[in-house]
N, C-alpha and C. Protein backbone atom coordinates (compact mmCIF):
# COMPACT_ATOMS: atom_id res chain seq x y z
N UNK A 1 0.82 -1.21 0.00
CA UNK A 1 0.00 0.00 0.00
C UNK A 1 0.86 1.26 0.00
N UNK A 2 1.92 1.10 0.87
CA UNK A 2 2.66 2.62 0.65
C UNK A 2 3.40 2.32 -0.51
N UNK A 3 3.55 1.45 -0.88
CA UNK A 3 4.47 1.57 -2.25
C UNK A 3 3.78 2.13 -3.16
N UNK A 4 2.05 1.67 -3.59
CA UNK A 4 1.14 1.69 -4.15
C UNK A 4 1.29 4.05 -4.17
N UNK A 5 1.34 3.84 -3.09
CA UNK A 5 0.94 5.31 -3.06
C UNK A 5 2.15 6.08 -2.99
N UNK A 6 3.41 5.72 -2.99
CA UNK A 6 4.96 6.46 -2.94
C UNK A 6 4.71 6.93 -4.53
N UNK A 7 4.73 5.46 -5.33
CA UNK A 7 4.46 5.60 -7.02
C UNK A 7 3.39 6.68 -7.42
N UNK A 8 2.20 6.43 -6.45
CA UNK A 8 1.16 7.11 -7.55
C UNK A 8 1.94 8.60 -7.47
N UNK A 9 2.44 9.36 -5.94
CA UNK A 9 3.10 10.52 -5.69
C UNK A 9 4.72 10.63 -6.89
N UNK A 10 5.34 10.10 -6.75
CA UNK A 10 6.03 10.62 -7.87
C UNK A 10 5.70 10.25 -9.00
N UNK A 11 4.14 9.64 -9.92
CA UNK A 11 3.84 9.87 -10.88
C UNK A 11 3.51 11.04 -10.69
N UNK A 12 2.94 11.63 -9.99
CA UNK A 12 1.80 12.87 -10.04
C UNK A 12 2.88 14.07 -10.12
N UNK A 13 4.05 13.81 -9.53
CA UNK A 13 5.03 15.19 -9.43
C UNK A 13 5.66 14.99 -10.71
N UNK A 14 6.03 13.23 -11.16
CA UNK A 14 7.00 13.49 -12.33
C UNK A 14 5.98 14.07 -14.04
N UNK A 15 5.17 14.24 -13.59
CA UNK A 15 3.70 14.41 -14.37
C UNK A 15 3.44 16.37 -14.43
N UNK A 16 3.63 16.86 -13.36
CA UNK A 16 4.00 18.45 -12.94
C UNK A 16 5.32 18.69 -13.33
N UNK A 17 6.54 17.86 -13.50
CA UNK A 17 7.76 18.27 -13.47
C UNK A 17 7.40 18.76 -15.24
N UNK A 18 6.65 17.39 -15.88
CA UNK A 18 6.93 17.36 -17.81
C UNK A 18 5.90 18.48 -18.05
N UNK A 19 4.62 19.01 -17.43
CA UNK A 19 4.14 20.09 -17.95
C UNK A 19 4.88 21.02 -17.32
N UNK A 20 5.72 21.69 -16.31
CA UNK A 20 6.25 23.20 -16.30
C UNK A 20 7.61 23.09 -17.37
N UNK A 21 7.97 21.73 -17.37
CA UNK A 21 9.21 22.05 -18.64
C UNK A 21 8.84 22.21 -20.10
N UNK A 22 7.76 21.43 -20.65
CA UNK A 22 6.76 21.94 -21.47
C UNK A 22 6.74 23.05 -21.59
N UNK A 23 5.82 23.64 -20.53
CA UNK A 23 5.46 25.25 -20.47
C UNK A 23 6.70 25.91 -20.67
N UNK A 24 7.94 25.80 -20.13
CA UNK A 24 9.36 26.16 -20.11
C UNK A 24 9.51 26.53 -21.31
N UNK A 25 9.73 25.20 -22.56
CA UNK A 25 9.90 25.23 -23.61
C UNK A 25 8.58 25.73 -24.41
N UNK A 26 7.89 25.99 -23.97
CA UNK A 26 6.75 27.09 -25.00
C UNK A 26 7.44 28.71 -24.84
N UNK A 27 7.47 28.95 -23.89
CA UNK A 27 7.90 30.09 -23.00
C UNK A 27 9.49 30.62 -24.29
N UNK A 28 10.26 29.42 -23.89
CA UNK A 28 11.58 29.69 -24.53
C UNK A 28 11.53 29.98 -26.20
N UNK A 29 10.45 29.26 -26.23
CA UNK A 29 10.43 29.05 -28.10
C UNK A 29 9.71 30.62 -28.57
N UNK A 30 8.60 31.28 -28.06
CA UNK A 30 8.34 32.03 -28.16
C UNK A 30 8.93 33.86 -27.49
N UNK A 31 10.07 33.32 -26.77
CA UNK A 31 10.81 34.94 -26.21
C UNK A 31 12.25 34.19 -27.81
N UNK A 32 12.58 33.30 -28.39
CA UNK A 32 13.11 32.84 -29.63
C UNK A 32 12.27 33.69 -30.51
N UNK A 33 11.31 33.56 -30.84
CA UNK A 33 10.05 34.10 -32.16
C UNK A 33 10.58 35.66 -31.94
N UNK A 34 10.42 36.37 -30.46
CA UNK A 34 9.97 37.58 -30.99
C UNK A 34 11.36 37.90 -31.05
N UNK A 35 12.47 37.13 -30.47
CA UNK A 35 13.66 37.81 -30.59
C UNK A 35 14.43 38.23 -32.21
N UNK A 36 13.68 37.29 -32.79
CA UNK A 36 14.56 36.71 -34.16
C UNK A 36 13.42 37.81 -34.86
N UNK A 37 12.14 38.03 -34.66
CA UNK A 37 11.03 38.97 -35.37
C UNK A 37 11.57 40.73 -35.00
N UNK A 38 12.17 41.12 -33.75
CA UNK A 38 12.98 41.87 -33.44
C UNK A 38 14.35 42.21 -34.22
N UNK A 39 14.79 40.96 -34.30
CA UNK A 39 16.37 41.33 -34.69
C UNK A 39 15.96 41.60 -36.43
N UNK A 40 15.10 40.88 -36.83
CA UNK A 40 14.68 41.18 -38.47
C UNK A 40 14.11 42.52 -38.89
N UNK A 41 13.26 43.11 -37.53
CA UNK A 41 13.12 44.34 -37.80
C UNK A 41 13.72 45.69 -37.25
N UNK A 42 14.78 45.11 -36.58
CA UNK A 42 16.25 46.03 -36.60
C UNK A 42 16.84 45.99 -37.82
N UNK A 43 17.10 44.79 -38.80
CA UNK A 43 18.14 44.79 -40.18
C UNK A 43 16.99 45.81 -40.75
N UNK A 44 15.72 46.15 -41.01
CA UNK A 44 14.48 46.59 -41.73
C UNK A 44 15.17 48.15 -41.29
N UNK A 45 15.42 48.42 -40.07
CA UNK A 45 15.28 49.55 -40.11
C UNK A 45 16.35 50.39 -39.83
N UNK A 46 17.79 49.50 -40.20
CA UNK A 46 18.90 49.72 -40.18
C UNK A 46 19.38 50.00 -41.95
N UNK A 47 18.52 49.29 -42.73
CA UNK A 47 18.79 49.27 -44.33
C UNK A 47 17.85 50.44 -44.66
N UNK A 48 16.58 51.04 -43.93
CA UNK A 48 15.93 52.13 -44.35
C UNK A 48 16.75 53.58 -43.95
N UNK A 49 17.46 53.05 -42.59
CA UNK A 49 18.11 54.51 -42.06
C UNK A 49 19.71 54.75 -42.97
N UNK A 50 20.55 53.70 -43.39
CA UNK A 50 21.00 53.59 -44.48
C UNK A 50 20.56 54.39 -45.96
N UNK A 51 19.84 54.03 -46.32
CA UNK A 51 18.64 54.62 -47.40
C UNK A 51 18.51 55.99 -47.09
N UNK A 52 18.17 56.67 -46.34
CA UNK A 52 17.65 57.58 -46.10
C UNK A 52 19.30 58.84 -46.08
N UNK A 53 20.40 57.93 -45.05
CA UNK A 53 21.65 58.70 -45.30
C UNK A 53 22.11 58.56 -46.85
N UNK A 54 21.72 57.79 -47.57
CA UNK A 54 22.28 58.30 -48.70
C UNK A 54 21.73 59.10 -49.67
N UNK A 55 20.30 58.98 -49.69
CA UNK A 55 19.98 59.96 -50.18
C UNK A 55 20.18 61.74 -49.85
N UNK A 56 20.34 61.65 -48.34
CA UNK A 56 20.89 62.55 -47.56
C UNK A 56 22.38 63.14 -48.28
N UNK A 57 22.79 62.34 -48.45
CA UNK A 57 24.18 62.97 -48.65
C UNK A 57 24.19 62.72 -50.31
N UNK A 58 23.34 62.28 -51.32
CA UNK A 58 23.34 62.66 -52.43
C UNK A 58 22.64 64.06 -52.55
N UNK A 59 21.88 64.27 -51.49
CA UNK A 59 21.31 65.69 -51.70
C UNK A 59 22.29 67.14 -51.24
N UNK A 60 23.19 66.56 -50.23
CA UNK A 60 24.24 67.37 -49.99
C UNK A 60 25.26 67.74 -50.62
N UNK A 61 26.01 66.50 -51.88
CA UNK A 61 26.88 66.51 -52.74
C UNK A 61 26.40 67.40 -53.87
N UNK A 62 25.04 67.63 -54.02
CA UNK A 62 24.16 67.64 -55.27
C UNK A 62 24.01 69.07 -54.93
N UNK A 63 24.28 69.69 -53.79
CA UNK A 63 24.01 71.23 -53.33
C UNK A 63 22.22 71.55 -53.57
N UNK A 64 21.66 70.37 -53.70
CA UNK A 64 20.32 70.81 -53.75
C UNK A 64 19.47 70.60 -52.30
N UNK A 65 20.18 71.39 -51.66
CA UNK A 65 19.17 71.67 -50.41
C UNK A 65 18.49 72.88 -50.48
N UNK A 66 19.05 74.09 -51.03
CA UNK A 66 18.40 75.35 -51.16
C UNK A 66 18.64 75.84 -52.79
N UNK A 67 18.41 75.11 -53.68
CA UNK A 67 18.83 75.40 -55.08
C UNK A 67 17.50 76.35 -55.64
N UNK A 68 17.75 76.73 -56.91
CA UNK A 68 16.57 77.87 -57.45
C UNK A 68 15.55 77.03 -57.38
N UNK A 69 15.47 76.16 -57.31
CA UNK A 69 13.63 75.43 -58.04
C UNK A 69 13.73 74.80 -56.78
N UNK A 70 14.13 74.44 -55.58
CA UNK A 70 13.64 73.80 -54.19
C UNK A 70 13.75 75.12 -53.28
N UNK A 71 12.67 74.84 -52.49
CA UNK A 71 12.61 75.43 -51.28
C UNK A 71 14.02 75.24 -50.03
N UNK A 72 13.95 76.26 -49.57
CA UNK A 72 15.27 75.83 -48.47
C UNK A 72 14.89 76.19 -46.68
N UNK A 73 14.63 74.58 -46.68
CA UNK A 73 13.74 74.86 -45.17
C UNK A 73 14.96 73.67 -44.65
N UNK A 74 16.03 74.29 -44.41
CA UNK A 74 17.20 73.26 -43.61
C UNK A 74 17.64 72.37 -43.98
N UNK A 75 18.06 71.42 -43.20
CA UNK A 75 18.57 69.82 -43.80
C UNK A 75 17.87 69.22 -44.64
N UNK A 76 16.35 69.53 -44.70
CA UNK A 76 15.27 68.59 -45.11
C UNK A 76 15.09 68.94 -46.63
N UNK A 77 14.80 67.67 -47.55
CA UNK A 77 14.99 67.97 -49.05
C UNK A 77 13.40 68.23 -49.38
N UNK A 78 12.66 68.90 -49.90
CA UNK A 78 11.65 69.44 -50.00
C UNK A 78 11.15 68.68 -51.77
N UNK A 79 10.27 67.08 -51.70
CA UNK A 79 9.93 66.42 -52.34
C UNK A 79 8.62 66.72 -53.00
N UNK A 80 8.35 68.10 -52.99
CA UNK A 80 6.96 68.71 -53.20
C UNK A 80 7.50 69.96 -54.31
N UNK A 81 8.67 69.92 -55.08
CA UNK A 81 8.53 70.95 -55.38
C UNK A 81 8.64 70.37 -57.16
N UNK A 82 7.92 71.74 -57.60
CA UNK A 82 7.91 71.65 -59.29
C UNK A 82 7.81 71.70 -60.25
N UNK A 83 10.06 71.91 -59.21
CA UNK A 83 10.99 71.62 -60.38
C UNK A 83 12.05 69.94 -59.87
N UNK A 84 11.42 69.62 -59.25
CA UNK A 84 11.96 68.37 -59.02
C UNK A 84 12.29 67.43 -59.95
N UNK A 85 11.03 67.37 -61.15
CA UNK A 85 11.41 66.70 -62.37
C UNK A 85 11.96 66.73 -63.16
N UNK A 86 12.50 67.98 -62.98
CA UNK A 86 13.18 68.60 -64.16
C UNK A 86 14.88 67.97 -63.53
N UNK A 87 15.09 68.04 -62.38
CA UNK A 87 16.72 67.79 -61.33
C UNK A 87 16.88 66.75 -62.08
N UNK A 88 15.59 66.02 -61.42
CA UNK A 88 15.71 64.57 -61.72
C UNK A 88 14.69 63.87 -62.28
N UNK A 89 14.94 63.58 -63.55
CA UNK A 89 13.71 63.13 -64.27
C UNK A 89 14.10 62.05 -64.35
């Protein structure tokens, strides 16, 4: 009888041990998902801020920050104006 019932007790714990490591490994697999969904949308927004400096500095080489046909409101290249098509058609 106590054997009967030593067993049923470490079925019942070794039974709690396989669902929190389960749960463990759900837990792990998913802080995995968002890490790797994170790090993909760091490269996203490391290749746009890239993008953005070069056009930056083609607009600086190009002296068209305050040229006759763009507006000159600072650093910022003014994509509304037009004679834009004419720069760059």
């Amino acid at each position: 009888m106590i054997y009967a019932l030593s067993n049923m007790t470490h079925a019942s714990a070794t039974m709690a041990h396989t669902l929190a490591t389960m749960t463990y490994a759900f837990t792990t697999m998913t802080h995995a998902f968002t890490t790797m969904a994170h790090a993909l949308a760091t490269i996203a927004h490391a290749l746009v801020t890239m993008g953005h400096a070069l056009v930056t500095m083609d607009h600086a080489l190009n002296g068209n920050y305050c040229g006759p046909c763009l507006s000159c409101n600072g650093p910022y290249f003014s994509y509304n104006d037009p004679c834009l098509n004419q720069k760059y058609p």
